[in-house]
PDB file of N, CA and C in Angstrom:
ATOM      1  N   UNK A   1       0.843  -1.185   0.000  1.00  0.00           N
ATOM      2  CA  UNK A   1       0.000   0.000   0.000  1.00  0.00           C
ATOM      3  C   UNK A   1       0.886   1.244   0.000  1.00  0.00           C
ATOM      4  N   UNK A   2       0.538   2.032  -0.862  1.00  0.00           N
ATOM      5  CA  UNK A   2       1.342   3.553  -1.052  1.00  0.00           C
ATOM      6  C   UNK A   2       1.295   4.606  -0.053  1.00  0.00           C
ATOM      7  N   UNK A   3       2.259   5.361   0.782  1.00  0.00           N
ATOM      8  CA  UNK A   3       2.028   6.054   1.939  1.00  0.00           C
ATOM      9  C   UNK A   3       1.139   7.372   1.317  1.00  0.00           C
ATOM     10  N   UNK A   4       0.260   7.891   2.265  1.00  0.00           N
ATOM     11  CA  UNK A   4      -0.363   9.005   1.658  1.00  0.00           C
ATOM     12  C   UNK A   4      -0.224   9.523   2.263  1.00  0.00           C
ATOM     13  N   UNK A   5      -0.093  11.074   1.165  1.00  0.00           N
ATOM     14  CA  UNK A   5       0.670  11.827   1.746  1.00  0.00           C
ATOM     15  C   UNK A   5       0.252  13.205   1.611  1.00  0.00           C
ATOM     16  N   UNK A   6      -1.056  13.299   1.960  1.00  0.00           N
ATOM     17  CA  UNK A   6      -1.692  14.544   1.900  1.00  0.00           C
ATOM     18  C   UNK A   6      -1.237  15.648   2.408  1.00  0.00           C
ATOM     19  N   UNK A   7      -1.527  16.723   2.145  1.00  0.00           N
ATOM     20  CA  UNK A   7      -1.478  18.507   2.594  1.00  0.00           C
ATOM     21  C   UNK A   7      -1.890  18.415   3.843  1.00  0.00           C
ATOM     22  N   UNK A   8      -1.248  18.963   4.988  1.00  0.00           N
ATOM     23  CA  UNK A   8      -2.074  18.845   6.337  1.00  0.00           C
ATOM     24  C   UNK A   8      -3.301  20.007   6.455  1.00  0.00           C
ATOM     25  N   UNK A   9      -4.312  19.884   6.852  1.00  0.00           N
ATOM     26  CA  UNK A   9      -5.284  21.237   7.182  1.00  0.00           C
ATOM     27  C   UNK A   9      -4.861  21.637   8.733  1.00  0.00           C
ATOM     28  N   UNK A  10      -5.078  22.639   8.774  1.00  0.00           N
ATOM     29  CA  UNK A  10      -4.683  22.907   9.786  1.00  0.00           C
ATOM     30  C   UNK A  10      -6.033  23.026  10.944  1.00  0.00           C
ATOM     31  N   UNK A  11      -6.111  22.766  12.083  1.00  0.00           N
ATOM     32  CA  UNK A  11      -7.843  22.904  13.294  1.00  0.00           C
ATOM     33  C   UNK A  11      -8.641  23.791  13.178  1.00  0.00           C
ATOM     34  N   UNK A  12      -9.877  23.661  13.076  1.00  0.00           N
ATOM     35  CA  UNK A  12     -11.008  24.782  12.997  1.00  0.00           C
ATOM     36  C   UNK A  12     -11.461  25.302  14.258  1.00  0.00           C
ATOM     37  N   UNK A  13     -11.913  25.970  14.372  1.00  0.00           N
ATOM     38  CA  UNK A  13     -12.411  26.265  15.724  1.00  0.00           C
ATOM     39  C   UNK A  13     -13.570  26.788  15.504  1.00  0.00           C
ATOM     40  N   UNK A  14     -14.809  26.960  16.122  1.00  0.00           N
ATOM     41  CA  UNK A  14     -15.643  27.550  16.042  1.00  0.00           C
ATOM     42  C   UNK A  14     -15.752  28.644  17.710  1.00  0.00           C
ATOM     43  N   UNK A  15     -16.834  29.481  17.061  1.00  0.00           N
ATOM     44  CA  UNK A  15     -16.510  30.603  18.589  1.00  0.00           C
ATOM     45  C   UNK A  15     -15.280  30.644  19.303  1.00  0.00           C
ATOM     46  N   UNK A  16     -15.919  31.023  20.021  1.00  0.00           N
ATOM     47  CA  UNK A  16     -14.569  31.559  21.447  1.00  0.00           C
ATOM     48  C   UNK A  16     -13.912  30.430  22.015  1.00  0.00           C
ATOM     49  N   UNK A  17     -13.313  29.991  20.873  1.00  0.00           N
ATOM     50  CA  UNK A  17     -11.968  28.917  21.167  1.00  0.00           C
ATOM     51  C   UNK A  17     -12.356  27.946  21.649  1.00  0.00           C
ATOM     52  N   UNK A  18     -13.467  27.237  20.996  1.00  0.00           N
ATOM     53  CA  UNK A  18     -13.686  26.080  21.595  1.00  0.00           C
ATOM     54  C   UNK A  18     -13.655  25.303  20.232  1.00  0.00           C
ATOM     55  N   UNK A  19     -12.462  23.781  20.234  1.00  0.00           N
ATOM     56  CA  UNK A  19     -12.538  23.116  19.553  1.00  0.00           C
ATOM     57  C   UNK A  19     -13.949  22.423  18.581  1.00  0.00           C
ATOM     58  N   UNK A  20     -14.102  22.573  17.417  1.00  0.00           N
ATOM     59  CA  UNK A  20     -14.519  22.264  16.413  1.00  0.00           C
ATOM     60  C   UNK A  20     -14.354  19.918  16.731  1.00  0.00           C
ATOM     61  N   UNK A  21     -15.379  19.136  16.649  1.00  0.00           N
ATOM     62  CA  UNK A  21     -14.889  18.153  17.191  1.00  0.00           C
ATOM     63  C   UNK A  21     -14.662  17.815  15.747  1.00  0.00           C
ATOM     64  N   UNK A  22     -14.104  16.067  15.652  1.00  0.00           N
ATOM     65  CA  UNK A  22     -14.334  15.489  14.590  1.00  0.00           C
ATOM     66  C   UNK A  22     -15.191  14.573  14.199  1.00  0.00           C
ATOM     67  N   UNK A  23     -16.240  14.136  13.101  1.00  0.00           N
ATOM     68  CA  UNK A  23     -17.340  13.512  12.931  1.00  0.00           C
ATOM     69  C   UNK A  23     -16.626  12.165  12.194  1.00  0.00           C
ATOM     70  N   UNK A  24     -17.162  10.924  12.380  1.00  0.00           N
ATOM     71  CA  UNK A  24     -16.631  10.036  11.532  1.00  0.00           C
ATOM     72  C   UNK A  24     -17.244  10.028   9.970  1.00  0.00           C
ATOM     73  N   UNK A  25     -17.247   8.982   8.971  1.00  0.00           N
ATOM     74  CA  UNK A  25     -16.984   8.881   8.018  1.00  0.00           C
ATOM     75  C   UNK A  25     -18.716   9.049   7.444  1.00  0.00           C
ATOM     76  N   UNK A  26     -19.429   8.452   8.374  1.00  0.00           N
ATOM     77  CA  UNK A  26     -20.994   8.139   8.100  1.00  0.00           C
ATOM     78  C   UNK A  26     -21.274   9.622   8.317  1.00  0.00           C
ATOM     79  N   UNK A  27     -21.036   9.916   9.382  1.00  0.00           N
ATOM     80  CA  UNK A  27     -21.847  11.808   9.560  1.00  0.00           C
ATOM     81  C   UNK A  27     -21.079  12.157   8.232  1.00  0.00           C
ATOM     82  N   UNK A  28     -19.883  12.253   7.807  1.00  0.00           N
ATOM     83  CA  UNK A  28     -19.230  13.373   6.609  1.00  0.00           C
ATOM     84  C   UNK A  28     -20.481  12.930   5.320  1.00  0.00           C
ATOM     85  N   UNK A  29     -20.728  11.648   5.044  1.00  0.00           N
ATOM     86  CA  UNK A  29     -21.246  11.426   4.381  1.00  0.00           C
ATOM     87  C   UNK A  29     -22.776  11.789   4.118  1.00  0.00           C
ATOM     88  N   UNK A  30     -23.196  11.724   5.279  1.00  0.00           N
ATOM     89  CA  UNK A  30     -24.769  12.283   5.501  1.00  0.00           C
ATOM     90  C   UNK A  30     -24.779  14.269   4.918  1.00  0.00           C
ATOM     91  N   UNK A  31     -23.387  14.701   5.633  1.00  0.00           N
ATOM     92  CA  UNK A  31     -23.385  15.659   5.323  1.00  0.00           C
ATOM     93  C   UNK A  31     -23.197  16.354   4.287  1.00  0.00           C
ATOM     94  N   UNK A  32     -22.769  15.418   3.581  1.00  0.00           N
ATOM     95  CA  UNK A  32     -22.292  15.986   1.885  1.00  0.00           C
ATOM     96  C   UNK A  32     -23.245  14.655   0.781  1.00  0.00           C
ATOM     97  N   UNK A  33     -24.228  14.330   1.493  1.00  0.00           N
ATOM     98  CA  UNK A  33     -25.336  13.721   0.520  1.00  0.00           C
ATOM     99  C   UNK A  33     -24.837  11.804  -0.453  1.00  0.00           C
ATOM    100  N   UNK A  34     -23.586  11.730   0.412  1.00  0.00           N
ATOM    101  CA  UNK A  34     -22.901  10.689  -0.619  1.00  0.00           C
ATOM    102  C   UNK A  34     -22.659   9.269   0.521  1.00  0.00           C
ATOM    103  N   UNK A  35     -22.150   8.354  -0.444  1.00  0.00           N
ATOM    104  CA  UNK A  35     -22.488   7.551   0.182  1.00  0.00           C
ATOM    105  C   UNK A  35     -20.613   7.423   1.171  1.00  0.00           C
ATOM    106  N   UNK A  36     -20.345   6.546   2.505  1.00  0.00           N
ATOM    107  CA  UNK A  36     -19.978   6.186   3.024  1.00  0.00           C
ATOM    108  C   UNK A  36     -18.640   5.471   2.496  1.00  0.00           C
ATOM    109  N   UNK A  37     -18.782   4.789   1.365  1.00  0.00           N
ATOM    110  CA  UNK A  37     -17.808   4.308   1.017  1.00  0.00           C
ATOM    111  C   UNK A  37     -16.691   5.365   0.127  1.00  0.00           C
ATOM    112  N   UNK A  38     -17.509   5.908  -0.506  1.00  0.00           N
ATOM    113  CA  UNK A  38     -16.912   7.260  -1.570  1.00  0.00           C
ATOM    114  C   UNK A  38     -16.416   7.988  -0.446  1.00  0.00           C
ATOM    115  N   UNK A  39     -16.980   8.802   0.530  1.00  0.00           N
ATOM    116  CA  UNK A  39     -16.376   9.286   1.255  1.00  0.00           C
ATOM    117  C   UNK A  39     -15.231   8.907   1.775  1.00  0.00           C
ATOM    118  N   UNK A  40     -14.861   7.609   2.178  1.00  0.00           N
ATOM    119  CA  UNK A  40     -13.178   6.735   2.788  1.00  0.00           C
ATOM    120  C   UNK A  40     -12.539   7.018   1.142  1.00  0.00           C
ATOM    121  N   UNK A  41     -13.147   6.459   0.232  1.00  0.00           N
ATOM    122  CA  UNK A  41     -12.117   7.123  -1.145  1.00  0.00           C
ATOM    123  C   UNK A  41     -11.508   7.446  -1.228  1.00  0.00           C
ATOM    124  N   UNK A  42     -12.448   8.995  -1.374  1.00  0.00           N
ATOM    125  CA  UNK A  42     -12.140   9.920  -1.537  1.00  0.00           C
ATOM    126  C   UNK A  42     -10.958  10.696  -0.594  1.00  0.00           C
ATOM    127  N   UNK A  43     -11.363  10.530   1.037  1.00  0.00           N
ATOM    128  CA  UNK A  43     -10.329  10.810   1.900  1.00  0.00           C
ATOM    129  C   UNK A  43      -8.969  10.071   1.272  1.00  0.00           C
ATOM    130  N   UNK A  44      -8.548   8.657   1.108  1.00  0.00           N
ATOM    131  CA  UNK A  44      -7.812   7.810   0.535  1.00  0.00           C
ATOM    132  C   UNK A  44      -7.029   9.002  -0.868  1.00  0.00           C
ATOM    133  N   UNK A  45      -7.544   9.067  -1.427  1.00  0.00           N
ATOM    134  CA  UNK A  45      -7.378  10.033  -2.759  1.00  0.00           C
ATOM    135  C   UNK A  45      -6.719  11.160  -2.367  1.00  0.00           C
ATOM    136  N   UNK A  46      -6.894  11.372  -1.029  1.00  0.00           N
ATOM    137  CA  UNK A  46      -6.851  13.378  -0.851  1.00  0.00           C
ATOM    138  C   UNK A  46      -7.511  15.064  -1.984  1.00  0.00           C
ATOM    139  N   UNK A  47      -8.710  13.426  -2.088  1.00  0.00           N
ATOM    140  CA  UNK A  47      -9.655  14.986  -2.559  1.00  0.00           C
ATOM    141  C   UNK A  47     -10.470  15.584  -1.537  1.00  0.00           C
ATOM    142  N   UNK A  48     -10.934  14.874  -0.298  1.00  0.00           N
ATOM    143  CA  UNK A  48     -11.398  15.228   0.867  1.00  0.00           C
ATOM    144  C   UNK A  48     -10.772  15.744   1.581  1.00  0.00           C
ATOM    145  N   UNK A  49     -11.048  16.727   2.420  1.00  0.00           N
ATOM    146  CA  UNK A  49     -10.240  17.156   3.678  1.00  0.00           C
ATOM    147  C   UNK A  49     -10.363  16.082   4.601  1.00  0.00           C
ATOM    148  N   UNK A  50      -9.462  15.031   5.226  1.00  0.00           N
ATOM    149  CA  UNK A  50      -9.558  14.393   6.238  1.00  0.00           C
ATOM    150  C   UNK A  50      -8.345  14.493   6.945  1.00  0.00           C
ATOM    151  N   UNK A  51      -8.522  13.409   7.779  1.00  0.00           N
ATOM    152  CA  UNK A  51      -7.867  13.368   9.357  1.00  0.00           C
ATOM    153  C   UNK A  51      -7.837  12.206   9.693  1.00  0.00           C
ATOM    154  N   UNK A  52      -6.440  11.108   9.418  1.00  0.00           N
ATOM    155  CA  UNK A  52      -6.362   9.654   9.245  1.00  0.00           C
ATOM    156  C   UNK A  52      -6.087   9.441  10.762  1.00  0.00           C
ATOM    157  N   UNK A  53      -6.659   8.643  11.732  1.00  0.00           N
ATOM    158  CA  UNK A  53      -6.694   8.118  12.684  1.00  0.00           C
ATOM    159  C   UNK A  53      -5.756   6.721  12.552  1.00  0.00           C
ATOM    160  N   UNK A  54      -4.240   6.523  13.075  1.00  0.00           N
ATOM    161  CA  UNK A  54      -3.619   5.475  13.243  1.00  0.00           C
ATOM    162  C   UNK A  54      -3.028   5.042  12.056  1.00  0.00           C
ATOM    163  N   UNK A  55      -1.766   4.118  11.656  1.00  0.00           N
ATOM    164  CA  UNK A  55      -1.456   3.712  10.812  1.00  0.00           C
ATOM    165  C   UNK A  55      -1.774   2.274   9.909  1.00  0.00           C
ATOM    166  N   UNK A  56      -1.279   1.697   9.050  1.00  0.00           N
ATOM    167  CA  UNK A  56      -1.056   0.723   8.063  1.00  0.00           C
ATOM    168  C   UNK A  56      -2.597   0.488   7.229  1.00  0.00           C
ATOM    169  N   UNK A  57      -3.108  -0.445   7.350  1.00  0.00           N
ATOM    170  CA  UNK A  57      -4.563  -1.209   6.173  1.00  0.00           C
ATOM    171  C   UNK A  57      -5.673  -0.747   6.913  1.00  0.00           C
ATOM    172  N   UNK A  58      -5.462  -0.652   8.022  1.00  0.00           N
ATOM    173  CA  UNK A  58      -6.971  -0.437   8.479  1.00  0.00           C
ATOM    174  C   UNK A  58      -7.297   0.871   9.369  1.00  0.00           C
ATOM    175  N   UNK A  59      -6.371   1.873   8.617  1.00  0.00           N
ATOM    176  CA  UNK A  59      -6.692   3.415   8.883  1.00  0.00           C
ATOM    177  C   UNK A  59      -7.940   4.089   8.759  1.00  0.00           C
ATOM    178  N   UNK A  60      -8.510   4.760  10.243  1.00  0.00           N
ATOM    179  CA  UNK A  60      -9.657   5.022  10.161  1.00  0.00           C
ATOM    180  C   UNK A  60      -9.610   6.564   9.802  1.00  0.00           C
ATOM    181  N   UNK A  61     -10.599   7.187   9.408  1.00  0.00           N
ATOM    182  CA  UNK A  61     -10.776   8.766   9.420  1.00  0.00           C
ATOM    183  C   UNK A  61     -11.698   9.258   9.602  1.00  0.00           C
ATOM    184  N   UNK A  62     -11.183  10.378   9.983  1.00  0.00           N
ATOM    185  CA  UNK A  62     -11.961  11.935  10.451  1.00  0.00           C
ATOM    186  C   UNK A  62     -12.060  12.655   9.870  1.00  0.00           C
ATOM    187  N   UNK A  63     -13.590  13.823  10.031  1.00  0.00           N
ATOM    188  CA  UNK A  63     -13.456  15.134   9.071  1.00  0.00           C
ATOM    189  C   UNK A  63     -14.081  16.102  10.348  1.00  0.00           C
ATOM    190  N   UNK A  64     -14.092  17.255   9.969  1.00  0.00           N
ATOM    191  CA  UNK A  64     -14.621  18.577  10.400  1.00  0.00           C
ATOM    192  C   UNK A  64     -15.792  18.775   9.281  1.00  0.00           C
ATOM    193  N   UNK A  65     -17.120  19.293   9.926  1.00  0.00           N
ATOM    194  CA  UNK A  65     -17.705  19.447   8.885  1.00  0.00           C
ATOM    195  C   UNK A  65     -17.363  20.874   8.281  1.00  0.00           C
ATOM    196  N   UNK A  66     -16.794  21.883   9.115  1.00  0.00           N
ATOM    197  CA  UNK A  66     -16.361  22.861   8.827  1.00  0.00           C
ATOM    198  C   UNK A  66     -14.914  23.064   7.377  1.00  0.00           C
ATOM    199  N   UNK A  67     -14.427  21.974   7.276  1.00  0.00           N
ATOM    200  CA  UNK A  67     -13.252  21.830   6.286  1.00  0.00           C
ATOM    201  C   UNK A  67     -14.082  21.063   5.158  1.00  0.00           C
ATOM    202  N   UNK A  68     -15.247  20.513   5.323  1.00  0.00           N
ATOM    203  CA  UNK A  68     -16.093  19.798   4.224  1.00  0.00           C
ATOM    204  C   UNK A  68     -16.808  20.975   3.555  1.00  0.00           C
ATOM    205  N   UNK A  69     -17.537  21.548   4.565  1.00  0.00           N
ATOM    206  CA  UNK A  69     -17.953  22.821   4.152  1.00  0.00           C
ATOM    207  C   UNK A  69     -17.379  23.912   3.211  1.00  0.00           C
ATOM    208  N   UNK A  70     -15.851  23.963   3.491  1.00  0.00           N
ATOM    209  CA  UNK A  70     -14.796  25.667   2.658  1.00  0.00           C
ATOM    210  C   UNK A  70     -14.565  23.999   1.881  1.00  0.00           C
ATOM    211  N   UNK A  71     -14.248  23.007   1.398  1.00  0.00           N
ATOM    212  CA  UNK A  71     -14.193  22.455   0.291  1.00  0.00           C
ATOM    213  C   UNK A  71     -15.210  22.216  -0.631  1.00  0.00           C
ATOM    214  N   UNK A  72     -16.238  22.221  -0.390  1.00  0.00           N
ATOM    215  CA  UNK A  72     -17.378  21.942  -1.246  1.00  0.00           C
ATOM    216  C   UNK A  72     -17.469  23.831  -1.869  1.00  0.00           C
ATOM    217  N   UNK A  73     -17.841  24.770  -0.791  1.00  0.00           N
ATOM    218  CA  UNK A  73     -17.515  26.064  -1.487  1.00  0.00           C
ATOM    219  C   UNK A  73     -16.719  26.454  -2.643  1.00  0.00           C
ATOM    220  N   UNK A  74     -15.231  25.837  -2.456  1.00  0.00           N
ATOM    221  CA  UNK A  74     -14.668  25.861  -3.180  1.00  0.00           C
ATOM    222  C   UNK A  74     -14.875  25.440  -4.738  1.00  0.00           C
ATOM    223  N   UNK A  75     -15.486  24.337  -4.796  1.00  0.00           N
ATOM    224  CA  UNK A  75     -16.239  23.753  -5.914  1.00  0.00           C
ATOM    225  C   UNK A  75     -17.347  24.834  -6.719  1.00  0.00           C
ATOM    226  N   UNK A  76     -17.464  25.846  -6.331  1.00  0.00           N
ATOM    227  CA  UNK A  76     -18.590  26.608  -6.732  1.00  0.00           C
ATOM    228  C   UNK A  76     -17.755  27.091  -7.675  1.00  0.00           C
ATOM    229  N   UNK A  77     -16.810  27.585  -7.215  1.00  0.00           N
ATOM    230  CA  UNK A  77     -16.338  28.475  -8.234  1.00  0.00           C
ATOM    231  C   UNK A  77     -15.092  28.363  -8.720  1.00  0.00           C
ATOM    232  N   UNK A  78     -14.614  27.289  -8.042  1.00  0.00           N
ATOM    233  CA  UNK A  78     -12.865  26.378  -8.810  1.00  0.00           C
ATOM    234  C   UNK A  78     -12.688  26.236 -10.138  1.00  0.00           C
ATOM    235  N   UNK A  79     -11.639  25.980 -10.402  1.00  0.00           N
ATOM    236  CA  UNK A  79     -11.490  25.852 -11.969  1.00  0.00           C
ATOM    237  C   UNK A  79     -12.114  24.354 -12.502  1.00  0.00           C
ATOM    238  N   UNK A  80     -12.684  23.852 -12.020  1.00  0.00           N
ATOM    239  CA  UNK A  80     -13.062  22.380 -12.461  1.00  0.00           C
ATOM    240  C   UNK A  80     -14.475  22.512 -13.547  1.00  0.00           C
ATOM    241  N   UNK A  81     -14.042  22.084 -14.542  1.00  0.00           N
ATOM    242  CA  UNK A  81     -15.205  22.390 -15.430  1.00  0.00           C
ATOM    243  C   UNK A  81     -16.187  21.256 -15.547  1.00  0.00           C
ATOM    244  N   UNK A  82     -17.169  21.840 -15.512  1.00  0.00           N
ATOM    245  CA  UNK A  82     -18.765  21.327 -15.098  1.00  0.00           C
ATOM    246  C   UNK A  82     -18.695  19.683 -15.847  1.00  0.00           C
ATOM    247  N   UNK A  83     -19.607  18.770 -15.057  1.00  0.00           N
ATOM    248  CA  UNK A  83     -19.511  17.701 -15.785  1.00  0.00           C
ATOM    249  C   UNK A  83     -20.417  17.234 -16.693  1.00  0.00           C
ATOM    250  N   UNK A  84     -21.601  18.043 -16.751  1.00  0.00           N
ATOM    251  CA  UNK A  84     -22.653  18.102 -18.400  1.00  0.00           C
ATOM    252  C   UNK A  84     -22.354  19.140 -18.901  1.00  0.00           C
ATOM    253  N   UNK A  85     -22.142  19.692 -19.723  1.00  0.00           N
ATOM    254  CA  UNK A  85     -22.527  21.098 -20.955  1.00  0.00           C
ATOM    255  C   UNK A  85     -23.448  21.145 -21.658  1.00  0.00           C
TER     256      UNK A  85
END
């Protein structure tokens, strides 16, 4: 298996300095309408913002919905061109 080697994000916080928690893979998924497995993927891929919990085959992950959130934004208006015309 290939080490991955994503961009780190750096902690969100919401209000007055109180940690932002992390949701597992099923909430990210509920939250962005997709299914559960695409979501580990995708984290896998580093097209997701995640947060790999532990090492080797059976690495679990984390998201912020707040870093799901400024990534999907991003999609609004990124250079990625639309996938019907």
């Amino acid at each position: 298996m290939k080490n991955i080697n994503c961009e780190s994000i750096e902690g969100s916080q919401l209000g007055r300095g109180i940690l932002e928690p992390y949701v597992s893979p099923e909430a990210a998924a509920e939250f962005l309408g997709i299914s559960r497995v695409r979501v580990i993927r995708m984290a896998r891929a580093c097209i997701l913002p995640a947060h790999p919990v532990g090492t080797g085959k059976r690495r679990q992950w984390r998201f912020r919905f707040s870093e799901l959130d400024r990534y999907m934004q991003g999609g609004i208006t990124g250079v990625h061109p639309p996938v019907r015309q």
